[in-house]
Protein backbone atom coordinates (compact mmCIF):
# COMPACT_ATOMS: atom_id res chain seq x y z
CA UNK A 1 -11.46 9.82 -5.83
CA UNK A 2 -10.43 12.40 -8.92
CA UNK A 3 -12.38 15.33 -6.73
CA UNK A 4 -9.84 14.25 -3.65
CA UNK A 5 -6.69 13.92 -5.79
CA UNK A 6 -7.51 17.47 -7.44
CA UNK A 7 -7.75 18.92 -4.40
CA UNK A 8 -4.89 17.60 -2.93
CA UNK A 9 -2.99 18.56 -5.81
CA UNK A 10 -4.32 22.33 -5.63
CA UNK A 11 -3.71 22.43 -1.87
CA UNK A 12 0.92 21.17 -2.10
CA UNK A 13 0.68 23.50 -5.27
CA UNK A 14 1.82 20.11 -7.55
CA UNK A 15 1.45 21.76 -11.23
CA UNK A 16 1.83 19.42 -13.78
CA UNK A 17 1.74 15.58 -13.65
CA UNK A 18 1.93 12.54 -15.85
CA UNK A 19 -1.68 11.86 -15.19
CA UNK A 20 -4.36 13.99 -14.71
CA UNK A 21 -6.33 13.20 -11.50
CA UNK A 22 -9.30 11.18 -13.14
CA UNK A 23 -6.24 8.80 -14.59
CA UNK A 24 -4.77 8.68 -11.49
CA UNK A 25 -7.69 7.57 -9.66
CA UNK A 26 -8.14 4.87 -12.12
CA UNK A 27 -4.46 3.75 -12.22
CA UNK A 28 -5.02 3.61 -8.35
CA UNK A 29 -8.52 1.61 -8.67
CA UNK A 30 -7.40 -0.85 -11.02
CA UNK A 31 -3.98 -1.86 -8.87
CA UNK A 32 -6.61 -2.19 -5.46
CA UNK A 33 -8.92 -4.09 -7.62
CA UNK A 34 -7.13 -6.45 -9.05
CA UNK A 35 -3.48 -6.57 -7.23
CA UNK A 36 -1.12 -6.35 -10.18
CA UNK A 37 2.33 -5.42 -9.59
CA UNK A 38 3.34 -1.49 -9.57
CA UNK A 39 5.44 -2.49 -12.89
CA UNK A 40 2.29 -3.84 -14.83
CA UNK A 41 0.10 -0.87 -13.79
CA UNK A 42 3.00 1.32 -14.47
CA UNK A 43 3.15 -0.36 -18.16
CA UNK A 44 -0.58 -0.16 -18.67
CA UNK A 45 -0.80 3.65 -17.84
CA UNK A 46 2.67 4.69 -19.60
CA UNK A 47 4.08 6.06 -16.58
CA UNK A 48 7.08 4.46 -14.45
CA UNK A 49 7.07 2.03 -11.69
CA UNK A 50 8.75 4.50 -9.34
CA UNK A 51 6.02 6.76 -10.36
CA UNK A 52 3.31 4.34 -10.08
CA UNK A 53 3.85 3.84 -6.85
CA UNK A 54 3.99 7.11 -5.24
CA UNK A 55 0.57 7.70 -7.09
CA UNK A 56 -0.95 4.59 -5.32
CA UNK A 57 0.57 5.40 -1.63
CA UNK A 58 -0.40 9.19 -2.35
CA UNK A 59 -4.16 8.06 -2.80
CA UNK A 60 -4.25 5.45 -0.16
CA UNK A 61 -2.91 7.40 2.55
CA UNK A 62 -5.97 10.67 1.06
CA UNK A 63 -8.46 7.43 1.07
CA UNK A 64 -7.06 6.66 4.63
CA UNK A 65 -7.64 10.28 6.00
CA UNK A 66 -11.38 10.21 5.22
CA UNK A 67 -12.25 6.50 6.88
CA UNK A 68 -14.30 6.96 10.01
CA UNK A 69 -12.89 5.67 13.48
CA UNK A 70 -14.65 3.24 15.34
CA UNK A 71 -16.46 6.11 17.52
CA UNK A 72 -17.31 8.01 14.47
CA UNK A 73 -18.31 5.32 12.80
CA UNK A 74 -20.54 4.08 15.77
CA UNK A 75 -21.76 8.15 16.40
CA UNK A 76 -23.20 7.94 12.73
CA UNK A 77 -24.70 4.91 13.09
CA UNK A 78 -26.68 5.81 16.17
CA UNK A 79 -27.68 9.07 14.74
CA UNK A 80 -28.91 7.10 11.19
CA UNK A 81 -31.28 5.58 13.88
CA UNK A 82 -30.77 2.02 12.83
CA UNK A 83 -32.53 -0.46 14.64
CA UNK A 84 -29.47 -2.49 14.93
CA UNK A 85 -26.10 -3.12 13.05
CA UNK A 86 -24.61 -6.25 11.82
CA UNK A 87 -20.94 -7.04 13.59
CA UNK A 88 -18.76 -10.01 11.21
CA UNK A 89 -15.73 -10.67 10.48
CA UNK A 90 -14.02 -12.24 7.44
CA UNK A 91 -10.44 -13.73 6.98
CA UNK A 92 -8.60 -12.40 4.06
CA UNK A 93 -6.72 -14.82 2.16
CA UNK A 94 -3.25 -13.82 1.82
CA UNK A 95 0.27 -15.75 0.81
CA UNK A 96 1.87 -17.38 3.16
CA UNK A 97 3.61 -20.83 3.84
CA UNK A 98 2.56 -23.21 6.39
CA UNK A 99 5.51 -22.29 8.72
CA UNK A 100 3.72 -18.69 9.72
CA UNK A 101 1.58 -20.29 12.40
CA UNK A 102 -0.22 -16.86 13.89
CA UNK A 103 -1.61 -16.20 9.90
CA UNK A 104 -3.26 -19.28 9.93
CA UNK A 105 -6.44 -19.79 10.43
CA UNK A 106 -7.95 -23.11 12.04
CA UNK A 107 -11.43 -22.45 11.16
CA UNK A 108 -10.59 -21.48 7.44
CA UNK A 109 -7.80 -23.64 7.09
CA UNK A 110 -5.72 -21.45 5.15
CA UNK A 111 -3.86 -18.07 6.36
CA UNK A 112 -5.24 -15.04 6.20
CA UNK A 113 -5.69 -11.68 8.05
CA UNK A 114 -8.73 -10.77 10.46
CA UNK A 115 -10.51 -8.17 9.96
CA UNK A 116 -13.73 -6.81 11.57
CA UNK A 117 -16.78 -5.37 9.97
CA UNK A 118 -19.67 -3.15 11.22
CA UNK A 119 -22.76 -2.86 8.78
CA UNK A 120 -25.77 -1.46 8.77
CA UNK A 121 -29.17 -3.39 7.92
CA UNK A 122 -29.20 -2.87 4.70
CA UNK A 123 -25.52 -4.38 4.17
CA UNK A 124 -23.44 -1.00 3.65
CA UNK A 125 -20.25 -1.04 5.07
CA UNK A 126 -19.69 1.23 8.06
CA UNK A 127 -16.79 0.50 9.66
CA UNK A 128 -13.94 -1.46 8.78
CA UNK A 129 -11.23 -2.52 11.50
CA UNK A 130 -7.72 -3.09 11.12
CA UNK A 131 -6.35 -6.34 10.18
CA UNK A 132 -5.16 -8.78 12.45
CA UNK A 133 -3.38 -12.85 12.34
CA UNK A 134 -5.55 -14.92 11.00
CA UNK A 135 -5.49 -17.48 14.03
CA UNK A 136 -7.36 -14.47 16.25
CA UNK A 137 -10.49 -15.57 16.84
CA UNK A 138 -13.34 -13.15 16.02
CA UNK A 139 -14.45 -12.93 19.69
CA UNK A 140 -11.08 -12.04 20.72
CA UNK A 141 -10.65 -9.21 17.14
CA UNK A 142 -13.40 -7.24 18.45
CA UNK A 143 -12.25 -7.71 22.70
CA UNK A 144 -8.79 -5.99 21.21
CA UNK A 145 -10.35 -3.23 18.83
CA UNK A 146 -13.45 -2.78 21.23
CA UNK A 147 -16.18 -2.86 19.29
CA UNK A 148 -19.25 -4.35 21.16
CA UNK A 149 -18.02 -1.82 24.15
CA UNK A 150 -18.25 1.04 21.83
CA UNK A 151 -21.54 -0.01 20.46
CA UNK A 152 -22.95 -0.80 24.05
CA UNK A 153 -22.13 2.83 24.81
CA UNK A 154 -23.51 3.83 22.18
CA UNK A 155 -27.10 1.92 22.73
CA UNK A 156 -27.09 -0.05 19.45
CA UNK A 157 -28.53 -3.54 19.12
CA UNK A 158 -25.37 -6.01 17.45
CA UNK A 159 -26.10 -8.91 15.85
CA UNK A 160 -23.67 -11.19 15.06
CA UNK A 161 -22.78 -15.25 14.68
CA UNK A 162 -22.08 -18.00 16.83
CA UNK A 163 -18.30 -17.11 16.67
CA UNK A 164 -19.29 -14.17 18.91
CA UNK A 165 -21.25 -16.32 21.65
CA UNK A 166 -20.73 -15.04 25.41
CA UNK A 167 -19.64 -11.83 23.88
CA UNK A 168 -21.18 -9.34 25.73
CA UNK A 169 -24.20 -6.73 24.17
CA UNK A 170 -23.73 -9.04 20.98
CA UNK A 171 -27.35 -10.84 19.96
CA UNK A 172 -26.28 -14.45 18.86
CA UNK A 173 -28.16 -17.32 17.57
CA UNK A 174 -28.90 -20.30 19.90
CA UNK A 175 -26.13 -23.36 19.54
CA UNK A 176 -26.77 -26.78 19.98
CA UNK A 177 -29.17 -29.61 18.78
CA UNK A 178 -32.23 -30.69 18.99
CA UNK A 179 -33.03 -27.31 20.27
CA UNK A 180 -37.32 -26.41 20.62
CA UNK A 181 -38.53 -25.15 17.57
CA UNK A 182 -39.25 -21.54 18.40
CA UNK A 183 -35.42 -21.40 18.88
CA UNK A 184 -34.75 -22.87 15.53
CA UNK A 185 -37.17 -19.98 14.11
CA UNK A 186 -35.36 -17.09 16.28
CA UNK A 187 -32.27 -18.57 14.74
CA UNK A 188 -33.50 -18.58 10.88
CA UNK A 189 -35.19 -14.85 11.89
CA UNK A 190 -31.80 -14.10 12.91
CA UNK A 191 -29.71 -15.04 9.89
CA UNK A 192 -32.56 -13.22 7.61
CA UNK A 193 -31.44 -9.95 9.30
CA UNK A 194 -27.95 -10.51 9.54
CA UNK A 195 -27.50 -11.37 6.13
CA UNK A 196 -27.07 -8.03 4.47
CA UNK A 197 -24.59 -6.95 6.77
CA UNK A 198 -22.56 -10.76 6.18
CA UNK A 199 -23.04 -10.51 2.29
CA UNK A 200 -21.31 -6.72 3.03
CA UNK A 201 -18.00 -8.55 3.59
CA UNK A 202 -17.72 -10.43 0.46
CA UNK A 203 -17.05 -6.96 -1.06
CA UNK A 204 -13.98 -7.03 0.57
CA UNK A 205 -12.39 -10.08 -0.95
CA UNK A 206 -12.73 -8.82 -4.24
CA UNK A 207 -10.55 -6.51 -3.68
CA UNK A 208 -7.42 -8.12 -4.37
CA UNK A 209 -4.97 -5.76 -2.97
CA UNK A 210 -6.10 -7.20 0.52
CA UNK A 211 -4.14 -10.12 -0.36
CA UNK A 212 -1.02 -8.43 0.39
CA UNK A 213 -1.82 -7.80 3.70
CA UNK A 214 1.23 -8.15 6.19
């Protein structure tokens, strides 16, 4: 993140700043990380709020420029050669009151913002969708950002949850009970390999900034 500050500083011809571009990344870090206000980064770094938060939008919208799109993403995926990707997606938390029906979340029970995830086997992030009402349903998130018709194009095996079921190209485990015990293991071999790419999305939610979603 310092290497992309100092050359975005070097390319506007900005001089001289309060912060050099290592401390700005970490000013930057720590208010994504942990979601303090711009006035109690602003005090820990010795710099002012106004300034504080020009240095955070500044290296958001440098971090923003360099995330793939969907296609991308999906492009470099195929040519990795995985044998399949993992498609989830999580609901970040965020604060709202009960009134703000479309942010809440039936399945979670508390409101939140959608957001879909592609991964690859071994659980590294590769895509990241925008964020959506928490009351979408994950089927629907990835009908409107049109993920499993991108990854259909491109040839790659999805797996995904039961949340996903009917969707189609996506590989889901087998619902109901009593179900014949080779679907039961197809179901357990199924969570095995989807588990990297699930356990992917729990780095989101520590980052606390996501909590301001809106």
């Amino acid at each position: 993140m310092a290497g992309i500050i100092r050359r975005h500083r070097a390319a506007i011809g900005s001089r001289w700043r309060k912060l050099n571009p290592g401390r700005q990344a970490l000013l930057v870090l720590a208010c994504l990380r942990k979601g303090e206000t711009f006035a109690e980064v602003a005090a820990g770094f010795g710099i002012g709020t106004s300034t504080a938060w020009r240095y955070v939008n500044e290296t958001v919208a440098l971090l923003a420029a360099r995330a793939p799109k969907l296609r991308e993403a999906v492009r470099d995926a195929r040519e990795a050669g995985y044998a399949y990707v993992v498609l989830d997606g999580t609901l970040i938390p965020i604060d709202r009151v009960a009134a703000d029906r479309p942010f809440y979340s039936g399945k979670h029970r508390r409101h939140g913002m959608n957001l879909q995830v592609i991964a690859s086997p071994d659980g590294d992030i590769l895509w990241v969708s925008g964020a959506l009402p928490g009351s979408v349903h994950d089927k629907k998130a990835e009908w409107i950002w049109g993920v499993l018709a991108e990854l259909e194009a491109a040839g790659l095996v999805t797996l995904a949850d039961k949340g996903y079921q009917g969707a189609k190209n996506a590989r889901t485990p087998y619902k109901g009970k009593n179900k014949p015990e080779s679907q039961k293991e197809a179901n357990r071999a199924h969570a095995r390999l989807r588990s990297p790419g699930e356990r992917a999305n729990a780095q989101l939610k520590t980052w606390r900034i996501l909590r301001k979603l809106r």
